[in-house]
Protein backbone atom coordinates (compact mmCIF):
# COMPACT_ATOMS: atom_id res chain seq x y z
CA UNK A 1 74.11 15.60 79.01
CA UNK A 2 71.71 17.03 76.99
CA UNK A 3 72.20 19.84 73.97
CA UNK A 4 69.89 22.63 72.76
CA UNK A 5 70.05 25.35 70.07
CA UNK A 6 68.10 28.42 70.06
CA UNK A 7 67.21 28.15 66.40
CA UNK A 8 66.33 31.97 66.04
CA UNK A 9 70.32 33.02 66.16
CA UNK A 10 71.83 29.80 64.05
CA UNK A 11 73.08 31.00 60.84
CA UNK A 12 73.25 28.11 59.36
CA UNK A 13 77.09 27.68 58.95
CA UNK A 14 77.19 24.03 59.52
CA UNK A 15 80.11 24.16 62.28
CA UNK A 16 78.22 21.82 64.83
CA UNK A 17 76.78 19.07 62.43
CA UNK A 18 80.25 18.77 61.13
CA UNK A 19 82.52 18.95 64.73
CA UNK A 20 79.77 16.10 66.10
CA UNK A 21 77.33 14.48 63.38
CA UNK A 22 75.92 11.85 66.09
CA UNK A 23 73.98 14.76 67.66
CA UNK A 24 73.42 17.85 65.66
CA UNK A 25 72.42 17.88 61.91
CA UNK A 26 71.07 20.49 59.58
CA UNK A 27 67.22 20.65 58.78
CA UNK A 28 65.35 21.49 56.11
CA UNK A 29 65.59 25.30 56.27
CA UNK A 30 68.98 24.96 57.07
CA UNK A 31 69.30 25.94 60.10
CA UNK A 32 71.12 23.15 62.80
CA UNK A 33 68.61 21.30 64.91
CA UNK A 34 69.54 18.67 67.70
CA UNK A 35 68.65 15.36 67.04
CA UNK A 36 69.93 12.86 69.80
CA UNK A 37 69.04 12.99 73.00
CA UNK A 38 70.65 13.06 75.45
CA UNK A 39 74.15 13.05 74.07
CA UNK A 40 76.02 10.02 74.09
CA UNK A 41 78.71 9.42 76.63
CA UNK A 42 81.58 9.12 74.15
CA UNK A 43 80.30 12.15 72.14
CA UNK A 44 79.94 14.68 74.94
CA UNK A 45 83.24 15.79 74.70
CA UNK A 46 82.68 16.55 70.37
CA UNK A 47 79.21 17.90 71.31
CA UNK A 48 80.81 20.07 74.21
CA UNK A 49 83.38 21.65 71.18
CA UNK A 50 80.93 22.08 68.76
CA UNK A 51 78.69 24.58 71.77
CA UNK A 52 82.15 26.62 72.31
CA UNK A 53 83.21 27.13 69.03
CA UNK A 54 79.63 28.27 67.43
CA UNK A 55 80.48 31.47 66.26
CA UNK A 56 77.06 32.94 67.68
CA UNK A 57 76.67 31.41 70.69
CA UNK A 58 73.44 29.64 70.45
CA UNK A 59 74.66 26.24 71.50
CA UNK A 60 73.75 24.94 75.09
CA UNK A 61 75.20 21.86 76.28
CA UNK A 62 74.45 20.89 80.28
């Protein structure tokens, strides 16, 4: 599995780096940036909440 974010709608509100740290983390300008890849078999299931609970959407995990 691999993640993606389309950085121009994060917010910023930290949701995904904190429902699964092992692949999504917050850069420098705050916004949430994907930083393993591809996901990690035992992680796909935290990586596949943190994509259905962002609260804008911008999450893709396939």
């Amino acid at each position: 599995m691999r993640a993606s974010i389309d950085r121009d709608g994060c917010i910023g509100c930290e949701l995904c780096s904190q429902t699964c740290p092992e692949v999504f983390r917050m850069d420098d300008e705050g916004l949430a940036e994907v930083y393993t890849d591809p996901i990690p078999v035992e992680v796909e299931d935290a990586a596949q909440e943190a994509a259905d609970n962002c609260p804008t959407g911008v999450i893709t995990v396939e």
